[in-house]
Every structure is written in structure tokens, then in C-alpha cells.
Protein backbone atom coordinates (compact mmCIF):
# COMPACT_ATOMS: atom_id res chain seq x y z
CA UNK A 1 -11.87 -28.83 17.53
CA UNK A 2 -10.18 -26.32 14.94
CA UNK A 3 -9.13 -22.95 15.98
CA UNK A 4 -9.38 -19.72 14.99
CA UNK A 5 -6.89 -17.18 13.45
CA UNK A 6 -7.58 -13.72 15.05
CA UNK A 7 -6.43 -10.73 12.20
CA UNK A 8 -5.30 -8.10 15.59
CA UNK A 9 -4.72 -4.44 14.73
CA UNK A 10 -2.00 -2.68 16.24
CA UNK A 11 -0.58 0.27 17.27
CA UNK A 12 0.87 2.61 14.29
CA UNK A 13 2.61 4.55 16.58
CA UNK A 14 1.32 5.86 20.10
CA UNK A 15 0.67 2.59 21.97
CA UNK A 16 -2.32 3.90 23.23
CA UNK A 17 -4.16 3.18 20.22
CA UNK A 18 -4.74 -0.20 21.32
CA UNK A 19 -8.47 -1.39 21.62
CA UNK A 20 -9.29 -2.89 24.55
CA UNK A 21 -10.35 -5.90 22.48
CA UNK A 22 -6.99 -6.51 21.07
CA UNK A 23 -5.23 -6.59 24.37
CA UNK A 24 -7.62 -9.14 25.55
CA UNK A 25 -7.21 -10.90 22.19
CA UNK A 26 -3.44 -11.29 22.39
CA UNK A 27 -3.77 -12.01 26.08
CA UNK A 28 -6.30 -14.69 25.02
CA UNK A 29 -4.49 -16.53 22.37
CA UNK A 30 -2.23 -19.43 22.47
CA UNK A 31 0.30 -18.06 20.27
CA UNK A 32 0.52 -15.35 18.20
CA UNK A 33 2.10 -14.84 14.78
CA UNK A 34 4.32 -11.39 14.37
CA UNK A 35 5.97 -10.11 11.66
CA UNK A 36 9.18 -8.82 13.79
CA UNK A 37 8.83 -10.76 17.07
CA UNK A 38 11.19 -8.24 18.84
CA UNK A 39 8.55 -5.45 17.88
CA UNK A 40 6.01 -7.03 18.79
CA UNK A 41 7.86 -8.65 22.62
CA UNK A 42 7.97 -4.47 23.24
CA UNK A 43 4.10 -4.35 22.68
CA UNK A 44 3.45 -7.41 24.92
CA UNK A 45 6.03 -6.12 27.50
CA UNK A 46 3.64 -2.35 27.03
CA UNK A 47 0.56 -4.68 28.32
CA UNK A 48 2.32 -6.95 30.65
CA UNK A 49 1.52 -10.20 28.81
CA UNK A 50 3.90 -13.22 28.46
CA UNK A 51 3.07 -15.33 25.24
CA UNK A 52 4.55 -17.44 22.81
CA UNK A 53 5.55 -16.21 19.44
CA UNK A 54 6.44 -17.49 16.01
CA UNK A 55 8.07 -15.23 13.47
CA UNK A 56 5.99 -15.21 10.21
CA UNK A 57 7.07 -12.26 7.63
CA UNK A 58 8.03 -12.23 3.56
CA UNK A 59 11.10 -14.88 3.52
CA UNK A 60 9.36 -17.67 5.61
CA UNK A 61 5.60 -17.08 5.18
CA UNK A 62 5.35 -20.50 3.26
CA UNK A 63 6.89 -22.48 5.55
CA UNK A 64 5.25 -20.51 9.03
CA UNK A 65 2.08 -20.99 7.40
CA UNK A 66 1.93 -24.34 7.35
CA UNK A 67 3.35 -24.52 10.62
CA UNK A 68 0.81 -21.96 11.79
CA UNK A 69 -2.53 -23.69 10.07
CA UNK A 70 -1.15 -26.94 11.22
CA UNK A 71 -1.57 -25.84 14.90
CA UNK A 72 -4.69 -23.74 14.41
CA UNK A 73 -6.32 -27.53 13.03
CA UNK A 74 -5.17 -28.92 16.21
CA UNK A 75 -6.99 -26.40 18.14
CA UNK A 76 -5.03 -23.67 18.96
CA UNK A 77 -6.13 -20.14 18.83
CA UNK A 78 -3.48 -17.79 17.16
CA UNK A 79 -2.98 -13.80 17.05
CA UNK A 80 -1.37 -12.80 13.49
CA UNK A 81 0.12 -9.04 14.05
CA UNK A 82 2.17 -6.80 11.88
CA UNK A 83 5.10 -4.47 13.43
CA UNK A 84 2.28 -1.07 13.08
CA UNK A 85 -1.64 -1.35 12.18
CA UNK A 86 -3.53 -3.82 10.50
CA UNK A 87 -2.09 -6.68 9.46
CA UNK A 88 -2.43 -8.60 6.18
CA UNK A 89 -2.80 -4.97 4.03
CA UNK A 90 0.23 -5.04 1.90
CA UNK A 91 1.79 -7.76 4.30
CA UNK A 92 2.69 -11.22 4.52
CA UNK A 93 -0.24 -12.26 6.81
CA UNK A 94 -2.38 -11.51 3.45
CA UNK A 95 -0.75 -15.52 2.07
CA UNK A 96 -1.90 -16.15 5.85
CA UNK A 97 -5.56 -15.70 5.30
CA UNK A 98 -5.76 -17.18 1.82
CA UNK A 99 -4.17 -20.42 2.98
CA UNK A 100 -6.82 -20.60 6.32
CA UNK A 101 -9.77 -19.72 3.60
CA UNK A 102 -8.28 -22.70 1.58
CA UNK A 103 -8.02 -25.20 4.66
CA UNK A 104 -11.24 -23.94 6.44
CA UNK A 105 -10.10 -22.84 9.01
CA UNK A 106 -12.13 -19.54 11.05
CA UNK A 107 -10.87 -16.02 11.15
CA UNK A 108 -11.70 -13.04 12.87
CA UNK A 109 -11.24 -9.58 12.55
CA UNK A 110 -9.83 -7.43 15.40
CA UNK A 111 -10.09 -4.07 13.82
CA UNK A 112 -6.77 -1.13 14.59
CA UNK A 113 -5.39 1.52 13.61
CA UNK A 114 -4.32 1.69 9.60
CA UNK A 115 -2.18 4.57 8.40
CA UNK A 116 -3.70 4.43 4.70
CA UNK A 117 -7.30 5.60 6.39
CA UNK A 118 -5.43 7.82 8.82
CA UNK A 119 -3.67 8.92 5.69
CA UNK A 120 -6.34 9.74 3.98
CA UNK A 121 -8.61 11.19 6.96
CA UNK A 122 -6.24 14.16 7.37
CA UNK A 123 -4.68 14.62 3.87
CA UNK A 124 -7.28 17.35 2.68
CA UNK A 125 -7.66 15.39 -0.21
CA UNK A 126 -11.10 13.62 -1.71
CA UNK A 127 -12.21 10.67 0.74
CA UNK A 128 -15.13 9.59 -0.82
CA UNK A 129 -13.04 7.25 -3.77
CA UNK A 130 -9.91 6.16 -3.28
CA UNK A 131 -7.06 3.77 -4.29
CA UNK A 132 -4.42 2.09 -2.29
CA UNK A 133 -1.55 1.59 -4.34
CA UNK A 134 1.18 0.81 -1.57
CA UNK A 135 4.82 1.19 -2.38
CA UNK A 136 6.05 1.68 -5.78
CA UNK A 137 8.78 -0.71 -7.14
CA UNK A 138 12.10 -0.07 -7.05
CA UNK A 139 12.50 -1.43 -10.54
CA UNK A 140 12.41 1.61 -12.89
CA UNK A 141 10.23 -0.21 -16.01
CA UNK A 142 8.12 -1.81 -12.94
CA UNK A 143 7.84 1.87 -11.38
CA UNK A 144 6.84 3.63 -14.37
CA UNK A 145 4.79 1.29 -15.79
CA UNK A 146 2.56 1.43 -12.52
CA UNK A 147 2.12 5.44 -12.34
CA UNK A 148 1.60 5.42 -16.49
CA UNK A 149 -1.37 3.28 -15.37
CA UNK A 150 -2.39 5.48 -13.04
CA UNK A 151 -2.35 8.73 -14.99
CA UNK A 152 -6.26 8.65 -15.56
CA UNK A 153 -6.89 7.89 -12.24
CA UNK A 154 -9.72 9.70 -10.77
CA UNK A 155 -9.75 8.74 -7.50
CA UNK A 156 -7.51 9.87 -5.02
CA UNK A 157 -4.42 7.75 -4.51
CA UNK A 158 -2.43 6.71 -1.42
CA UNK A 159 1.42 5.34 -1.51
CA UNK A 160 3.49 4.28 1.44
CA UNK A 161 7.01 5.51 0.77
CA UNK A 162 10.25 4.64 2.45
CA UNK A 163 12.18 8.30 3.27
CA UNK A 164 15.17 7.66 1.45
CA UNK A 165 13.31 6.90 -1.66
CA UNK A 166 10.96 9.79 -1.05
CA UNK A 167 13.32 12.28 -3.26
CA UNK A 168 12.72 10.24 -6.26
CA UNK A 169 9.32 9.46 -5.93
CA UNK A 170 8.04 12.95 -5.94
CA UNK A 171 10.20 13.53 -8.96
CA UNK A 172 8.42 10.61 -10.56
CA UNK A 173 5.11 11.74 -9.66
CA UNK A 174 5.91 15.25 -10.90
CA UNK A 175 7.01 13.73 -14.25
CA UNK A 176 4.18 11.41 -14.25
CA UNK A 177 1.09 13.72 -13.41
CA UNK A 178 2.20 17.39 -13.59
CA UNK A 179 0.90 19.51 -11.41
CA UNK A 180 -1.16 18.20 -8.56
CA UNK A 181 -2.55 18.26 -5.33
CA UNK A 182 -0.63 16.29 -2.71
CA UNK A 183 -0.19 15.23 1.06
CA UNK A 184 2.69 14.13 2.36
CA UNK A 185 1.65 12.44 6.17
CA UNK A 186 4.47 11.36 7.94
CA UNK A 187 4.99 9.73 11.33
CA UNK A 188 1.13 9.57 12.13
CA UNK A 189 -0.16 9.24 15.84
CA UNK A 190 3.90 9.56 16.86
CA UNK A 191 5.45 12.62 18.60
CA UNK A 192 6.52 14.07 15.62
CA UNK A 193 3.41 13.38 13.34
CA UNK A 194 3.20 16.11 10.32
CA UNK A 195 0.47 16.79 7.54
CA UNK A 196 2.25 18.86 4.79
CA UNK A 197 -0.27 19.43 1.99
CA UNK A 198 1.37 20.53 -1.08
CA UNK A 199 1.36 20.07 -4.72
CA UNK A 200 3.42 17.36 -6.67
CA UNK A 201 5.86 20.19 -8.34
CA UNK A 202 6.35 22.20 -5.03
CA UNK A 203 7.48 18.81 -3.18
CA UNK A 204 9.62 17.82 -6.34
CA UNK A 205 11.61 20.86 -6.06
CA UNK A 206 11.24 21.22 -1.78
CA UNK A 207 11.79 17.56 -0.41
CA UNK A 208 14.44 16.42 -3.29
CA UNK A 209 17.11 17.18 -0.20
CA UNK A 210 15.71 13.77 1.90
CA UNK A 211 15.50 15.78 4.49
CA UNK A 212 11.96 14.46 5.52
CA UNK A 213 12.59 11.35 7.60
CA UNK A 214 10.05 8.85 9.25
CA UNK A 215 7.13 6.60 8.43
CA UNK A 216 5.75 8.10 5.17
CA UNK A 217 2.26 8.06 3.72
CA UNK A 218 1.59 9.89 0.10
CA UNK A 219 -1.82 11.35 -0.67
CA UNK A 220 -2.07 11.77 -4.29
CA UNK A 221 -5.50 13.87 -5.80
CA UNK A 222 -6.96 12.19 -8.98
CA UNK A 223 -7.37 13.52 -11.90
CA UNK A 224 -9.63 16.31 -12.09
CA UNK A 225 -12.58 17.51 -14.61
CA UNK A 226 -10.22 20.24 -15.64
CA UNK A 227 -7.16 18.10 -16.21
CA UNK A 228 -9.27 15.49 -18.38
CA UNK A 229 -8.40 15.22 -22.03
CA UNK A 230 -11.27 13.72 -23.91
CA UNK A 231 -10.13 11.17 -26.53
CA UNK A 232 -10.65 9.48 -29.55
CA UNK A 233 -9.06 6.07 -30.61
CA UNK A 234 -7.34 7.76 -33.93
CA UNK A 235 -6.03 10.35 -31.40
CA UNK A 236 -4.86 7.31 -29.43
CA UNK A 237 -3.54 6.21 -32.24
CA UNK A 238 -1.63 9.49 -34.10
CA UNK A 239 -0.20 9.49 -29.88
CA UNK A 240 1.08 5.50 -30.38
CA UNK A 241 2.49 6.26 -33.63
CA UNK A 242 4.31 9.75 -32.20
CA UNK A 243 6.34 7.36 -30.00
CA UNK A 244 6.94 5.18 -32.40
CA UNK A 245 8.59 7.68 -34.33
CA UNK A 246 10.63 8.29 -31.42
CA UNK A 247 11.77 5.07 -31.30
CA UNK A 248 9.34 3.22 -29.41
CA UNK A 249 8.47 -0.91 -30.18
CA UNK A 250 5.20 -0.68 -31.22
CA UNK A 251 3.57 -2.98 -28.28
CA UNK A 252 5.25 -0.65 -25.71
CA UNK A 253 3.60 2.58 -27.85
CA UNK A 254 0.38 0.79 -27.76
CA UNK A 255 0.49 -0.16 -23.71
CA UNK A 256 1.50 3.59 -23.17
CA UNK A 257 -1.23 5.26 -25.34
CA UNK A 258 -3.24 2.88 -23.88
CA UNK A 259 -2.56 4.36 -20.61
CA UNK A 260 -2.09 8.08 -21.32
CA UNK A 261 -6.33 7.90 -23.53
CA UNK A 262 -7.86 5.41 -21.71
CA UNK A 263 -8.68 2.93 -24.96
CA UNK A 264 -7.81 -1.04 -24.73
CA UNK A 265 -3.97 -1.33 -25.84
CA UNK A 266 -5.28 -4.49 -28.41
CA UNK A 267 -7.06 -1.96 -29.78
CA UNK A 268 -4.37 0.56 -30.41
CA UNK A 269 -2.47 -2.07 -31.74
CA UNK A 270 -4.28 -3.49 -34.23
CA UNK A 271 -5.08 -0.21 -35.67
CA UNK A 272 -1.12 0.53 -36.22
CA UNK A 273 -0.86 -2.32 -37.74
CA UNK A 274 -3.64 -2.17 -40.07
């Protein structure tokens, strides 16, 4: 009889966190599938369980995954776990659960902690709408290409940020937004947890030292009735053609326009061409 792949949620930080539940799951299991398996040994050690592990993260999660379903089909029970929270949310185990919905093959959900909802929960910010955009690339085109997309975003918008590229990122979001409301919620449920709410050009100019260290969760506000700009597609237009005169290709006018009034970028284009 097939087995079943158990999504566990784990600690973000204080290791009390832990549901019942999920200890029993992991103490349940045959194996268990962990994204650092030195991490997770600590965890194990916490609860006084002894079980075996396969490593399964970004630079093996083809291979482990076949090696993973293969032994679920031959009815083994396995735990997948991330390093902090819930696994398979911008993570690996994500592949994990596509490949067991291809083959078949039963999951279930132990529910943790999750720092975007914790994130959000505390930031100040609107909860009832909100996008997770996890981290930004560290390809500049790829980077500003994602917050241009985001610049008529209404909802509020969360980012997980590493601290050393924290200094540029709330440049970039200064450039990219202007003025803002924003959370910066580092090192949640730990010792040193912190909620600094702030705006995006007070950070820019207060955090550009990298002085703010830990695990890093951004809390962006949407844009706001006030901030809204309503447009027209000949305004869309006059804005494509503006950067064209600066120099811009006139695809890459249209996809920014496109982004800045809202209108379809096809649309934009054809009318610069007409």
C-alpha cells in the first residue's frame, strides 16, 4: 500500500512553537525529508526522536524526489520539513508536492508557524489583501522589472530579504514606490524579535548602514486611493513615447508604461507604432 507525504510545519524560531501534532508526526514517520539535515538533527535532538533523514533542498530536489516518491509507492510514510516554518512556500518541497500530485501519491498538511502571516499579523499594515512576493532577484533587470510590476499594487506586499541585501532593497523600494508605509519584522518568535514600522524613504536613508542583522521579513503598504493616478491609454502612450525619447527600445517603453498605467503593453505598443 502507498504512503503518504506529511507537509510538517516547523519552528521559525522559538522551538516551542511546535504543535503537538508535528512532534508526533515526525516521531511517526519512517523517514523524513529536510532541507538542511543538520538543522533539522537539532530539532529531533529538541524532542528526543531518532529518525532517518534524506537531504532534499534546491541542487538535488530532482533527483531526492524520485528517490523520495519511489519509497513513499513502496509504502513508506515520509515527513518533508524546511530549516524554519512551513515548508514548500518559496521552497524546494513545492517540486515535492507537484511530483506526488503527478504520481498519486497522498499528502497531508501539518500546519506551523509561517513568518509571511506572522509578518503580516504584526506589521500594522492592511491584512485583509495581500501578496507574497518572496525575495527579489539579485539580477538588476530581473529586480526591477518585478517591483515596476508591482507599482499599482493595491494590496499589501510581503518580501523576505537577506540582511546584507537589505541596504539596497529599501533603496529600490524607495526609488520604485516613493513614499510609503513599511514594516520591517526581523527575527520573529526569536530572542531578539523586532517590529520597526516605518516608511520606505525613512528606512532608505536609516538602514542603508546594514546594520540590521537577522531573519528579515518586509511589509510593504499598497498603493493607496490618494497615491492612484487615473489613466488613459493616450496618457499611457505620450508616457511610452517620453522614454522613448530618452532612449528607450520601444517594447521596453511599452512593458514599462504598461506597468507604471495599468493598460495591456500590446496595447501600448501598437498604438506607437501606428
Amino acid at each position: 500500500m502507498t504512503g503518504t507525504l506529511y507537509v510538517t510545519g516547523t519552528p521559525i524560531g522559538n522551538l516551542s512553537d511546535l504543535s503537538p501534532r508535528a512532534a508526533q508526526t515526525l516521531e511517526d514517520v519512517d523517514f523524513i525529508a529536510a532541507e538542511d539535515t543538520r538543522v533539522t538533527l537539532k530539532l529531533l535532538n529538541h524532542l528526543g526522536i531518532k529518525k532517518p533523514m534524506i537531504s532534499y533542498y534546491e541542487h538535488n530536489k530532482r533527483e531526492r524526489g524520485e528517490i523520495i516518491c519511489a519509497r513513499i509507492e513502496q509504502g513508506e510514510n515520509c515527513a518533508i520539513v524546511t530549516d524554519a516554518g512551513m515548508p514548500c512556500i518559496s521552497d524546494p518541497g513545492e517540486d515535492l508536492i507537484k511530483l506526488c500530485a503527478e504520481r498519486g501519491i497522498k499528502t497531508v498538511v501539518v500546519p506551523g508557524p509561517s513568518a509571511v502571516v506572522s509578518a503580516l499579523a504584526v506589521s500594522g499594515l492592511d491584512t485583509g489583501r495581500f501578496t507574497f512576493e518572496g525575495f527579489l532577484s539579485v539580477n538588476k533587470k530581473s529586480r526591477r522589472e518585478h517591483l515596476e510590476s508591482l507599482q499599482n499594487e493595491r494590496r499589501t506586499m510581503i518580501f523576505y530579504e537577506a540582511p546584507h541585501k537589505l541596504p539596497a532593497t529599501l533603496r529600490d523600494f524607495y526609488e520604485a514606490f516613493g513614499l510609503r508605509k513599511l514594516s520591517i519584522v526581523r527575527e520573529l518568535t526569536k530572542i531578539h524579535e523586532e517590529v520597526i514600522r516605518t516608511t520606505t524613504e525613512e528606512a532608505a536613508e536609516k538602514y542603508s548602514d546594514g546594520s540590521l542583522k537577522g531573519e528579515i521579513v518586509l511589509v510593504l503598504e499598497g498603493k493607496t486611493e490618494d497615491e492612484a493616478e487615473e489613466y488613459t491609454l493616450e496618457s499611457a502612450v505620450a508616457l511610452a513615447k517620453k522614454l522613448m525619447d530618452s532612449g528607450v527600445k520601444a517594447t521596453d517603453a511599452a512593458k514599462e508604461a504598461a506597468a507604471v498605467t495599468g493598460f495591456k503593453k500590446n496595447d501600448i505598443y501598437r498604438e506607437l507604432l501606428e
